[in-house]
Protein backbone atom coordinates (compact mmCIF):
# COMPACT_ATOMS: atom_id res chain seq x y z
CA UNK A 1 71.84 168.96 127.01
CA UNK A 2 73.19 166.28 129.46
CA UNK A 3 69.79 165.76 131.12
CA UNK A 4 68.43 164.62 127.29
CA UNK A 5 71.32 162.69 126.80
CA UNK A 6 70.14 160.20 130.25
CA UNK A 7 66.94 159.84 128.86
CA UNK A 8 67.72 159.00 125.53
CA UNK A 9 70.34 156.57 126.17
CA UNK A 10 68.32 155.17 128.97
CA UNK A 11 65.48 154.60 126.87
CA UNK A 12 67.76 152.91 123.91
CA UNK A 13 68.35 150.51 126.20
CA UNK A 14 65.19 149.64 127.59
CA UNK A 15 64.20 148.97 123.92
CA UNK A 16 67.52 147.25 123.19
CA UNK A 17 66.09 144.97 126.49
CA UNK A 18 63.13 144.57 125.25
CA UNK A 19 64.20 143.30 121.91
CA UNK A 20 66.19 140.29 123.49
CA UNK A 21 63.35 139.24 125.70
CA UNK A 22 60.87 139.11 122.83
CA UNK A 23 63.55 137.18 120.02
CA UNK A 24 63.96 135.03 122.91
CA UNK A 25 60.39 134.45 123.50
CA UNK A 26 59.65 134.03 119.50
CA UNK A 27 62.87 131.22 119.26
CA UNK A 28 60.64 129.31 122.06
CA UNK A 29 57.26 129.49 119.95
CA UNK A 30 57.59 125.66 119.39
CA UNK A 31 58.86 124.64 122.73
CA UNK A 32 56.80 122.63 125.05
CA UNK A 33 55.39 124.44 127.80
CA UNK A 34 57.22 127.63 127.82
CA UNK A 35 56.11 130.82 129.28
CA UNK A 36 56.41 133.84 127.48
CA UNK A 37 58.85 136.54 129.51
CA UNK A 38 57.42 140.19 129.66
CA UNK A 39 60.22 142.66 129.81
CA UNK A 40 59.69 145.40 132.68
CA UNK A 41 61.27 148.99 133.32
CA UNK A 42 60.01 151.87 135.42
CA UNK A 43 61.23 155.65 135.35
CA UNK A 44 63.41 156.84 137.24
CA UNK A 45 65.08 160.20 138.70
CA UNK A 46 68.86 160.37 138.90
CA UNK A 47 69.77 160.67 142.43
CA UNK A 48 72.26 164.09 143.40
CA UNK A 49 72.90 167.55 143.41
CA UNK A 50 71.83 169.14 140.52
CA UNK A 51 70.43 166.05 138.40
CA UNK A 52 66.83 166.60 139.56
CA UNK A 53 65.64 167.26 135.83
CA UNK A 54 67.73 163.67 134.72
CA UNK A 55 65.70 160.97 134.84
CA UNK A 56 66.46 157.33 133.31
CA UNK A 57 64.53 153.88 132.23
CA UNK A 58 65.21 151.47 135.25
CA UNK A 59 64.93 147.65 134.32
CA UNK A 60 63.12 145.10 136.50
CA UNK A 61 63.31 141.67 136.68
CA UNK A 62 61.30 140.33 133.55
CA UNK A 63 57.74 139.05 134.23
CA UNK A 64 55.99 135.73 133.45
CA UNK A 65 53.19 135.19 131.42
CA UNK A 66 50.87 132.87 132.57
CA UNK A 67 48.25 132.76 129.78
CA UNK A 68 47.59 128.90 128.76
CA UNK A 69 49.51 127.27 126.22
CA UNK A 70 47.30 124.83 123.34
CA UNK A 71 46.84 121.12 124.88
CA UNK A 72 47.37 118.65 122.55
CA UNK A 73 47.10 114.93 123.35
CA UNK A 74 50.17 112.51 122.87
CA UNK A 75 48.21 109.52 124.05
CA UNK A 76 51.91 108.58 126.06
CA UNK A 77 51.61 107.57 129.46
CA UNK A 78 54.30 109.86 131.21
CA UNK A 79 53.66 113.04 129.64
CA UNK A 80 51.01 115.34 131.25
CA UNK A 81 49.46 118.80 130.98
CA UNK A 82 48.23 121.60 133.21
CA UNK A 83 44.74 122.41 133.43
CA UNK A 84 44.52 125.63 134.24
CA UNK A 85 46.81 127.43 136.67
CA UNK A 86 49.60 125.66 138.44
CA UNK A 87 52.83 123.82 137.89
CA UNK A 88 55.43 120.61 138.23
CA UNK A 89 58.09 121.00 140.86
CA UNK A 90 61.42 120.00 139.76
CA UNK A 91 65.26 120.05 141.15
CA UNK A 92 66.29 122.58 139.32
CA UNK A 93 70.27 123.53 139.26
CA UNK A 94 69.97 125.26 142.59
CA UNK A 95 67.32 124.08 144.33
CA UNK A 96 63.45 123.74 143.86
CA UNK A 97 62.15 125.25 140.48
CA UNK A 98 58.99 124.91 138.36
CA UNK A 99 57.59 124.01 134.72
CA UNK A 100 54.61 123.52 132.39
CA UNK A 101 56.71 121.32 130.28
CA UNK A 102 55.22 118.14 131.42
CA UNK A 103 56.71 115.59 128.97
CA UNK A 104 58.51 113.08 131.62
CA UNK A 105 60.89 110.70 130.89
CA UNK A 106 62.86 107.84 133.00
CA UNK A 107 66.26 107.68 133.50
CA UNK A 108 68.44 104.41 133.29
CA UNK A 109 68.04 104.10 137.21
CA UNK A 110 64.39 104.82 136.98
CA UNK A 111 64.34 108.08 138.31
CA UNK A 112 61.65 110.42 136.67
CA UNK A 113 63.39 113.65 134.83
CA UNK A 114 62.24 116.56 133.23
CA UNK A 115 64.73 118.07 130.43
CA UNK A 116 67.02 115.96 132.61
CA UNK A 117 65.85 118.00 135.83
CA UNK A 118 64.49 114.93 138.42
CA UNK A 119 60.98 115.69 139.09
CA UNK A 120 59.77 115.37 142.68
CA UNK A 121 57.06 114.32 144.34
CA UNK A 122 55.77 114.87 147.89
CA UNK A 123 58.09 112.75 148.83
CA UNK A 124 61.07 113.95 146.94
CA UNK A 125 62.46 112.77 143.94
CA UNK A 126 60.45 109.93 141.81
CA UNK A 127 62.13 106.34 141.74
CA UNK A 128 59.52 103.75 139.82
CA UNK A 129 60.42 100.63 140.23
CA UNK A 130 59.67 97.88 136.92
CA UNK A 131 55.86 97.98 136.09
CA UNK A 132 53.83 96.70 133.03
CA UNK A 133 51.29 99.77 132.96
CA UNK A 134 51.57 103.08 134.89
CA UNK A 135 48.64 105.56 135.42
CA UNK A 136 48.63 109.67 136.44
CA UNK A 137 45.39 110.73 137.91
CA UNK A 138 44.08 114.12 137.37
CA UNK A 139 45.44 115.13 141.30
CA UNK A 140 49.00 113.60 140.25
CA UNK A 141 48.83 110.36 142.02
CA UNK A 142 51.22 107.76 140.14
CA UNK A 143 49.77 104.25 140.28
CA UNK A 144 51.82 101.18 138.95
CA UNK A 145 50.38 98.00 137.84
CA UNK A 146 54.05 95.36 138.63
CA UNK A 147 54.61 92.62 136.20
CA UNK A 148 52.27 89.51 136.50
CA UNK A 149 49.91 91.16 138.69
CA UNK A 150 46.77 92.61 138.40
CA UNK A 151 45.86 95.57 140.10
CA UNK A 152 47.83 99.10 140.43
CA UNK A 153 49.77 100.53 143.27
CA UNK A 154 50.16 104.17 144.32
CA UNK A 155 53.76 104.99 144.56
CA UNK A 156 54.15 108.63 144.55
CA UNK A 157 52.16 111.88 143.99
CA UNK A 158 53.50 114.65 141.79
CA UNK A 159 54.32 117.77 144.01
CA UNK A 160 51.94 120.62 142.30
CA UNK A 161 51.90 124.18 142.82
CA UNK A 162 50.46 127.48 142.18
CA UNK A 163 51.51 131.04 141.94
CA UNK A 164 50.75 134.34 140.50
CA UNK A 165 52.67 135.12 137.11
CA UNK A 166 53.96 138.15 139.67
CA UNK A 167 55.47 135.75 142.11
CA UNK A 168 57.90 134.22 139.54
CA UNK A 169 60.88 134.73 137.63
CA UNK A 170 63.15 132.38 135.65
CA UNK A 171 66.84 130.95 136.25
CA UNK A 172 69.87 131.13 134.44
CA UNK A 173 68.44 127.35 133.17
CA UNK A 174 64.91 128.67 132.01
CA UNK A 175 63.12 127.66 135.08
CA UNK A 176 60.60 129.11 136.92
CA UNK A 177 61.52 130.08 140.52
CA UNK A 178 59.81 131.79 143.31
CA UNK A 179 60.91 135.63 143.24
CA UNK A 180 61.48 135.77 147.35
CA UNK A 181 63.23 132.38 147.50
CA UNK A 182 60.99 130.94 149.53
CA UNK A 183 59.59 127.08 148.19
CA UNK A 184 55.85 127.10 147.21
CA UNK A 185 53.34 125.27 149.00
CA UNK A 186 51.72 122.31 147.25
CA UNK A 187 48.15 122.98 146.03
CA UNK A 188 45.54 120.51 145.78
CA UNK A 189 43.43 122.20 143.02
CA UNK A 190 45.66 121.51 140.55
CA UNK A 191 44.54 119.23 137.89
CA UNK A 192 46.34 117.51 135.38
CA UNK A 193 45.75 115.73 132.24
CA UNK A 194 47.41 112.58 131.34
CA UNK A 195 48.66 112.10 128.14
CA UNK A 196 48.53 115.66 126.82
CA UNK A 197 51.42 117.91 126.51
CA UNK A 198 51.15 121.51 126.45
CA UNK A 199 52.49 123.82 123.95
CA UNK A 200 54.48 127.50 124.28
CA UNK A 201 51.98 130.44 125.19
CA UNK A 202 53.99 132.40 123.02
CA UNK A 203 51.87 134.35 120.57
CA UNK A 204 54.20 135.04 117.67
CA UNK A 205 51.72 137.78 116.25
CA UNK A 206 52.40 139.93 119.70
CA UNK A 207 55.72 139.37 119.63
CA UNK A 208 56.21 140.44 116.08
CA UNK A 209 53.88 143.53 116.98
CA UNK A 210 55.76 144.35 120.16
CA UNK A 211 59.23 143.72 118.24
CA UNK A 212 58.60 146.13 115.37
CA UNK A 213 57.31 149.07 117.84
CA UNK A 214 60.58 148.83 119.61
CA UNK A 215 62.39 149.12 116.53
CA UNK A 216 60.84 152.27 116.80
CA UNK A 217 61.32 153.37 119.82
CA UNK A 218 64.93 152.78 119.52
CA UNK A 219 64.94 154.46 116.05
CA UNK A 220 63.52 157.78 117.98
CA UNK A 221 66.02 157.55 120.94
CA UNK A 222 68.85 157.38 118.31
CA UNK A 223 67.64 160.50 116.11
CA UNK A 224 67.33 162.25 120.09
CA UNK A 225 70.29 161.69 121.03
CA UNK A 226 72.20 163.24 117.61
CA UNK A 227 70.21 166.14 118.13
CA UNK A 228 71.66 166.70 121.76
CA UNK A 229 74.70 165.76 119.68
CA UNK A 230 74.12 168.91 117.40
CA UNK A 231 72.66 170.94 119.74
CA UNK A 232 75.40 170.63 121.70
CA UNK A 233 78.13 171.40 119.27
CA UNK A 234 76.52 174.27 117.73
CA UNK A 235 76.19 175.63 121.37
CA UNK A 236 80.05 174.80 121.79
CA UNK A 237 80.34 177.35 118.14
CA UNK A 238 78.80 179.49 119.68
CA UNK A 239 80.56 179.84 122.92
CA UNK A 240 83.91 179.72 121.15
CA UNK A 241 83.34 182.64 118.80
C-alpha cells in the first residue's frame, strides 16, 4: 500500500506546484513585459532496496515562456519594446539578469533604471548626462541632442541579448537569469522599438484551463490516497482477527 501512497502524495504536490506557478502567472496578466513561468516535473523511481515499484513526481526548475507579449505604443521616449526574440540586460540583485519590461526611467543622478534595477549598456551601467531630446534606434544606440545645440550624440548602446526560453530561469526578484550562470553574449539581431512597451504574455484563458485541470488532478490524488488509507486499515482488520 506504501508504494501508492509515494505516488499519490507525490503527485498532490506536483499539482499543489503547479497551482502556485499558474496564480502567480494570472496576478502578472497586467504587468509589463512578464513572461509566463511553466511549471516542470518528471517521474521518478525511489532509489533502495526494495522500493523498485515506488516511484514519485520530481520537480524541475520552472520554465520560461517566451511567446510575445501585445506591443502597444506609449509615444515616450525612454520606454522600448522587443521585436521578436531577445532581451535588456540589467544589474539585477546578484549580478547580470534580463527583462522584456522595457519601460526605463532616470534616476536623480541620471542613471538609467529598470524597476529600479540600473540598466547597462556595453559599456556598463547608463549615466545620461542633461539633453533636450534623446533618441533609441532600433539596434539600441542612445543618441542625445545637449541643450542649445543642434545635432545628437551617441552616448551608449543598450546591451541586448538572446536565449532560448530553455536557457533561462528567474530570481528570487523575478528576473530572468541564465540557468548555467554563465553571462550571455550580446546579439546584434535584436531589434527594438522605441516608444512601445510590451505587455505580459500571459494568456489568462490557459491559465484558467490549466488551473481548473489541476484542481483535478489533485482532487484524484486525494480520493487515492484515502483508499490506500482504507485499504490499508481493512487489511490491518484483517490481520488482527
Amino acid at each position: 500500500m506504501d508504494s501508492l501512497i509515494f505516488t499519490a502524495m507525490s503527485g498532490a504536490e506536483r499539482a499543489l506546484r503547479g497551482q502556485q506557478v499558474r496564480a502567480n502567472n494570472l496576478a502578472n496578466a497586467d504587468t509589463v513585459g512578464f513572461r509566463a513561468d511553466m511549471e516542470m516535473s518528471t517521474a521518478q523511481a525511489v532509489q533502495g532496496y526494495g522500493y523498485d515499484d515506488r516511484h514519485m513526481a520530481q520537480l524541475q526548475a520552472n520554465s520560461v515562456n517566451t511567446r510575445q507579449g501585445t506591443v502597444k505604443s506609449t509615444g515616450r521616449d525612454l520606454d522600448v519594446a522587443i521585436s521578436g526574440a531577445g532581451y535588456l540586460t540589467v544589474e539585477g540583485p546578484t549580478g547580470e539578469a534580463y527583462t522584456r519590461a522595457g519601460a526605463m526611467v532616470l534616476d536623480e543622478t541620471g542613471t538609467l533604471r529598470i524597476n529600479g534595477n540600473v540598466v547597462l549598456g556595453e559599456g556598463g551601467p547608463i549615466t545620461l548626462p542633461e539633453y533636450s531630446k534623446i533618441d533609441i534606434g532600433t539596434d539600441g544606440t542612445i543618441s542625445i541632442q545637449n541643450p542649445g545645440t543642434t545635432t545628437m550624440q551617441t552616448v551608449d548602446k543598450l546591451r541586448l541579448v538572446k536565449a532560448e526560453g530553455s536557457e533561462l530561469t528567474k530570481n528570487e526578484a523575478g528576473l530572468l537569469i541564465a540557468r548555467d550562470g554563465v553571462p550571455l553574449a550580446t546579439d546584434p539581431t535584436v531589434v527594438l522599438r522605441s516608444g512601445h512597451l510590451e505587455g505580459s504574455n500571459v494568456s489568462a484563458v490557459e491559465e484558467m484551463v490549466a488551473t481548473m485541470s489541476l484542481n483535478r488532478t489533485f482532487e484524484v490524488q486525494m480520493k487515492l490516497f484515502k483508499a490506500t488509507d482504507t485499504m490499508a486499515e481493512t487489511g490491518n482488520r484483517l490481520i488482527s482477527g
